[in-house]
Protein backbone atom coordinates (compact mmCIF):
# COMPACT_ATOMS: atom_id res chain seq x y z
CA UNK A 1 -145.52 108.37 155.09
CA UNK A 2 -149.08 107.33 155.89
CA UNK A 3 -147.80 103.91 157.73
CA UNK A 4 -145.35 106.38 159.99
CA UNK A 5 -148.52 108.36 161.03
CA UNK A 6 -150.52 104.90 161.68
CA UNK A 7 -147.56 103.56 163.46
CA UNK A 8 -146.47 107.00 165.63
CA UNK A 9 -148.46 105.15 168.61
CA UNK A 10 -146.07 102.86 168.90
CA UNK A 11 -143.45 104.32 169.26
CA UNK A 12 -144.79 107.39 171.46
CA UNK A 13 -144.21 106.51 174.41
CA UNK A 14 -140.87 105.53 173.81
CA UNK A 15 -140.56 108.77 172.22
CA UNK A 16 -141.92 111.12 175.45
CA UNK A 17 -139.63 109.04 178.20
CA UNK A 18 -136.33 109.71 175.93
CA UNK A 19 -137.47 113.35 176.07
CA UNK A 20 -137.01 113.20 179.57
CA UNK A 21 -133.50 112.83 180.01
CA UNK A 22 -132.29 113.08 176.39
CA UNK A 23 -128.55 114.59 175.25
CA UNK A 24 -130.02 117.33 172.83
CA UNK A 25 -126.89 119.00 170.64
CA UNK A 26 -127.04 122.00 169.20
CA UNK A 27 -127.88 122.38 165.32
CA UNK A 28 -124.98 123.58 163.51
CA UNK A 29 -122.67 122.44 166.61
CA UNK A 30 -118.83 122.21 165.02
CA UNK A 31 -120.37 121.94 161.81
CA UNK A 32 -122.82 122.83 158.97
CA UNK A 33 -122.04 126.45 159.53
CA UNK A 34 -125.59 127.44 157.17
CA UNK A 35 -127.32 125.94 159.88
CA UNK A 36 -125.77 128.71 162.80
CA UNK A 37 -126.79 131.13 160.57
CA UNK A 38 -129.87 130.99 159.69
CA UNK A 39 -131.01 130.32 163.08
CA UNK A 40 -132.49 132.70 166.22
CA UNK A 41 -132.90 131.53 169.81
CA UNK A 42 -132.62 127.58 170.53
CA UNK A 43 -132.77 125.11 167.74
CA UNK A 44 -131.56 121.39 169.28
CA UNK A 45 -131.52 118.09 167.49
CA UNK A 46 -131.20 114.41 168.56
CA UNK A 47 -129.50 112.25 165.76
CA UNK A 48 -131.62 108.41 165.39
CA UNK A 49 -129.70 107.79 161.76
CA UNK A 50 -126.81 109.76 160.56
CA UNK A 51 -123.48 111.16 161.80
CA UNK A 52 -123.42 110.84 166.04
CA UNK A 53 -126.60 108.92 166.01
CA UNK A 54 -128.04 108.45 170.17
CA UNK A 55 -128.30 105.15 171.79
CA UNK A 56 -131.31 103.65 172.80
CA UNK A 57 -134.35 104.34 171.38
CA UNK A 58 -134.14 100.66 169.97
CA UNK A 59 -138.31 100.51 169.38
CA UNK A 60 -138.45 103.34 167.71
CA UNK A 61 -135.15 102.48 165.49
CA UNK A 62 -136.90 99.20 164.45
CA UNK A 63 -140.45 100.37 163.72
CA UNK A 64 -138.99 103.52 161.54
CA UNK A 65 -136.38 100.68 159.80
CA UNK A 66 -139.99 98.86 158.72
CA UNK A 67 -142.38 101.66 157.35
CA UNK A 68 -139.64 104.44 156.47
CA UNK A 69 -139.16 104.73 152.46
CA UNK A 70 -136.31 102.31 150.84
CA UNK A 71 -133.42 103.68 151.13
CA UNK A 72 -133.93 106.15 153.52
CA UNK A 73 -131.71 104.59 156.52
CA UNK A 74 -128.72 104.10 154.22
CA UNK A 75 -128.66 107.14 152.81
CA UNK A 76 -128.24 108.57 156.26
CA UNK A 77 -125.59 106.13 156.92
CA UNK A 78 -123.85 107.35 154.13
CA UNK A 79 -123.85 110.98 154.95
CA UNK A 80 -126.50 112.04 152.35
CA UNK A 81 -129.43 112.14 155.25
CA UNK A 82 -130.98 112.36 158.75
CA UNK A 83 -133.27 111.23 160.95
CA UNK A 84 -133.46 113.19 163.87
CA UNK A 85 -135.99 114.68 166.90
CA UNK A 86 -135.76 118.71 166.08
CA UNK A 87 -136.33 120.45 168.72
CA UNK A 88 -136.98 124.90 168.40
CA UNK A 89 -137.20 126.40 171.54
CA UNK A 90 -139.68 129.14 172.32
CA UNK A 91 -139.78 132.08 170.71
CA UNK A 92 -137.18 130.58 168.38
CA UNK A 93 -137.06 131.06 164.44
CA UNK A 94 -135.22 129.54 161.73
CA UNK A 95 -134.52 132.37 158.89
CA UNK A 96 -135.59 131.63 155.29
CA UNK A 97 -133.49 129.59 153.98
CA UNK A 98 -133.03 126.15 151.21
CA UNK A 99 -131.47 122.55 151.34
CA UNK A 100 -128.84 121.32 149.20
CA UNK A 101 -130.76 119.43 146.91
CA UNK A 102 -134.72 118.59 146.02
CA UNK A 103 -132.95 114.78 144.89
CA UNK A 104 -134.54 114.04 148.55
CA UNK A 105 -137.54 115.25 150.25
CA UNK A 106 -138.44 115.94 153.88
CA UNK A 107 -141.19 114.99 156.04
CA UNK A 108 -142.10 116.26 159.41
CA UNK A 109 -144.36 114.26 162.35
CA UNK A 110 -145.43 116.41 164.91
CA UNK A 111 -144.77 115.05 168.21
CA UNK A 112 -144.95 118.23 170.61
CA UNK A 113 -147.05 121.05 168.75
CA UNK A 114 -147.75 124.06 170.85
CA UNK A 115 -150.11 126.35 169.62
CA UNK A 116 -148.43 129.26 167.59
CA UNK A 117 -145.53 127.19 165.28
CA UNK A 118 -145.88 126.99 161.92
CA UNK A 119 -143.38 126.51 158.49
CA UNK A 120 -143.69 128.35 155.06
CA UNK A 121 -142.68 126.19 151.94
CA UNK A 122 -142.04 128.51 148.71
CA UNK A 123 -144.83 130.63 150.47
CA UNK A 124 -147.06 128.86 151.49
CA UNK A 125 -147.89 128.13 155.34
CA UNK A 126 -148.48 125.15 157.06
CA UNK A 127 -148.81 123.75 160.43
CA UNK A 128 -147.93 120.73 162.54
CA UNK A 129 -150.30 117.89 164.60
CA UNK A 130 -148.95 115.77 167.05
CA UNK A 131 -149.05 112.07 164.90
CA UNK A 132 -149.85 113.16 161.70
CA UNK A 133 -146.90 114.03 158.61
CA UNK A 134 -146.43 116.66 156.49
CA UNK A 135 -144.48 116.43 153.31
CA UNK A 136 -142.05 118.97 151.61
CA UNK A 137 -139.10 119.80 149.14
CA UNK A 138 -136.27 122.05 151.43
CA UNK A 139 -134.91 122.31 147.87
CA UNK A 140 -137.50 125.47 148.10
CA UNK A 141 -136.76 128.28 150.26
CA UNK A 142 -138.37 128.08 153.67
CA UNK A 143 -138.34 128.97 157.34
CA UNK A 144 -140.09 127.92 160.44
CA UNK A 145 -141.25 129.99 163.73
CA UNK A 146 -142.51 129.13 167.47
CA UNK A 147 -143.93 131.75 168.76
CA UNK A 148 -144.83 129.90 171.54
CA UNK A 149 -143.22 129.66 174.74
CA UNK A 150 -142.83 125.82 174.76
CA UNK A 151 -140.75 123.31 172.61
CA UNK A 152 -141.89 122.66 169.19
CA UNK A 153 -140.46 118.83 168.37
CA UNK A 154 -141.15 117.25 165.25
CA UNK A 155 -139.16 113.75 163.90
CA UNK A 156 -137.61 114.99 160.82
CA UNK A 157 -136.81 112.89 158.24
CA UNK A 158 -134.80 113.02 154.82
CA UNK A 159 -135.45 110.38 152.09
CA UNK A 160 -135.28 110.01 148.40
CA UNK A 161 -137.28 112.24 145.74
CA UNK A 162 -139.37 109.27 143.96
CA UNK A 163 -138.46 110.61 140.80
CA UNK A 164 -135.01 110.38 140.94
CA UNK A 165 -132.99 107.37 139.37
CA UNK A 166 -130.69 105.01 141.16
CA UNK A 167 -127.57 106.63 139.13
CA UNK A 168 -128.55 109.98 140.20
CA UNK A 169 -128.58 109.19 144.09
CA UNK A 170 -125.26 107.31 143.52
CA UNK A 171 -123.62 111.03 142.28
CA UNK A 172 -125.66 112.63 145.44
CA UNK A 173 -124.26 110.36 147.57
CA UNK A 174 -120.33 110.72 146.74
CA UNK A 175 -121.08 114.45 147.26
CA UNK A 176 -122.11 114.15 150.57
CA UNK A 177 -119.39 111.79 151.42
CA UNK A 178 -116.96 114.25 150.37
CA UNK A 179 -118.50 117.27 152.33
CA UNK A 180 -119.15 115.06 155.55
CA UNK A 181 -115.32 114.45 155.27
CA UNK A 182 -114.57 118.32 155.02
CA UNK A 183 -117.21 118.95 157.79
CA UNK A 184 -114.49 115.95 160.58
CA UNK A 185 -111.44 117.98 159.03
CA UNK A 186 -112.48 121.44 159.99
CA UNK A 187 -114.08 120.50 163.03
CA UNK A 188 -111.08 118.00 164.83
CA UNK A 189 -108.28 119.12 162.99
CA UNK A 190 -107.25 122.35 164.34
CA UNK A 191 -104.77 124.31 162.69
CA UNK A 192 -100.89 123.33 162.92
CA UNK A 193 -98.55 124.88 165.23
CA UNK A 194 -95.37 126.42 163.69
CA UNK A 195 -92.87 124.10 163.68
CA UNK A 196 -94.97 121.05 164.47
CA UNK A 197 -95.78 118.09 162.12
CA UNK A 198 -98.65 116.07 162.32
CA UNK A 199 -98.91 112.44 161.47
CA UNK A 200 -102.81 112.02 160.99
CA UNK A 201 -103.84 108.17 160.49
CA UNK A 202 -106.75 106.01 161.66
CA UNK A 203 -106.97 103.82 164.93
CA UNK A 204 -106.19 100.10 164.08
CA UNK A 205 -109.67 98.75 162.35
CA UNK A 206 -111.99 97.46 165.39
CA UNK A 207 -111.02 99.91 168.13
CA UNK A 208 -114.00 101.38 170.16
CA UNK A 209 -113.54 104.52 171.49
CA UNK A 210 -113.75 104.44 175.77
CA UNK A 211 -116.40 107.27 175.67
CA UNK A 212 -118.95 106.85 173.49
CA UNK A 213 -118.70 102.96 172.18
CA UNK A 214 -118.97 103.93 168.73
CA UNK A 215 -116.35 101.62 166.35
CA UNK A 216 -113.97 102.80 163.60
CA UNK A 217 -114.35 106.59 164.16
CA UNK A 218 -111.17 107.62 165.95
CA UNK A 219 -107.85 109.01 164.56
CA UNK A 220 -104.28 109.43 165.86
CA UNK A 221 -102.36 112.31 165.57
CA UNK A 222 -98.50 112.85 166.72
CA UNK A 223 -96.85 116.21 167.15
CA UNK A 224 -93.45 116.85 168.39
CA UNK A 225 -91.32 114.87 170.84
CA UNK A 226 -93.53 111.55 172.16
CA UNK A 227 -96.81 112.97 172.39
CA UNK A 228 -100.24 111.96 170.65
CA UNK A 229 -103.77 112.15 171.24
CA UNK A 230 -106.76 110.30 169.87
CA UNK A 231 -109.51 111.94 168.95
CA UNK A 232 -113.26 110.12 168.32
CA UNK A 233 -115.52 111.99 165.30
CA UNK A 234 -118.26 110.39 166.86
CA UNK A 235 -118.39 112.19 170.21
CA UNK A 236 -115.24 114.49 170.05
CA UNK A 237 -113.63 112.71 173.21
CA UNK A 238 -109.77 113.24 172.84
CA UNK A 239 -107.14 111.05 174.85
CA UNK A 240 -103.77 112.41 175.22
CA UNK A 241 -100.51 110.00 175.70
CA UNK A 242 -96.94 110.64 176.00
């Protein structure tokens, strides 16, 4: 990760105006349920690769698509990974607590480091600087603090363990598939009425939905009489027809 540090300044600025104005979501929002526990006060994310990925940023995308690891940006495509902008709000802590797997490691860049944040890896403590990485396995039981009144942001990103062999990411992989595809169900597919069948199917291949733009990520679903909605796993936006 020593060509993301070299290369944070170009990207910064980029960075500090999307800050701004950014749509933050909340960790654990409709889904990954571990994550809503094991948190205390404000812990926000913005999604660059993986599941309901932001527009814009397009610098930023491009310069992380050169330096980050191989592999990295299609394992989060596939479910198995994330780049993201974590933000923990002041006074905020995130509870010990471990990662699915150590068949991926994660690395942190400061970006906003107040004083009093910190993160303890299999007990031992370490700290952030705005530009520079730190390296770790979440396969080890950890937590992070901000004791600080101010945001603590750091770019977060998930990519594969050196060690492990191409068959072995391939087996990681289908298991994230499967669990991203429990994680839609229980989040859009609410529980049936009595009485009521549902027809659940996908949106002919190419459709965008109106909201969000994002292709190939809505699904139909017809109760009783002539109803049906359409709702988009991307951004949750549901249209309802008769």
């Amino acid at each position: 990760m020593q060509e993301l540090a070299k290369r944070y300044c170009e990207f910064r600025d980029e960075v500090f105006e999307f800050l701004e104005g950014g749509e933050w979501r909340e960790v654990g929002e409709g889904r990954m349920t571990h994550d809503k526990r094991v948190k205390v006060g404000e812990w926000k994310e913005v999604v660059i690769f993986g599941s309901n990925e932001v527009k814009g940023l397009d610098y930023t995308k491009n310069v992380l698509k050169d330096v980050l690891p191989e592999g990295t940006v299609e394992m989060c495509e596939e479910g198995g990974g994330e780049v993201i902008l974590s933000r923990l709000g002041g006074r905020a802590r995130i509870k010990k607590h471990v990662g699915p797997s150590n068949l991926r490691l994660t690395c942190h860049l400061g970006v906003k480091v107040p004083e009093g944040c910190g993160i303890e890896v299999a007990g031992v403590e370490m700290g952030w600087k705005e530009g520079e990485c730190i390296v770790f396995d979440d396969g080890y039981e950890h937590r992070v603090w901000n004791d600080s009144k101010e945001d603590r942001i750091v770019l977060l990103i998930r990519f594969w363990n050196p060690v492990v062999e191409e068959g072995e990411r391939e087996g990681f992989l289908e298991e994230a598939k499967r669990r991203k595809e429990e994680d839609y169900r229980e989040r859009w597919h609410p529980p049936k009425e009595e009485g009521e069948e549902w027809i659940e199917g996908i949106i002919e291949e190419g459709r965008r939905c109106a909201k969000c733009g994002v292709q190939g990520k809505e699904e139909l679903r017809i109760g009783q009489g002539e109803r049906f909605e359409i709702y988009c796993r991307s951004c949750g936006n549901i249209e309802t027809r008769d």
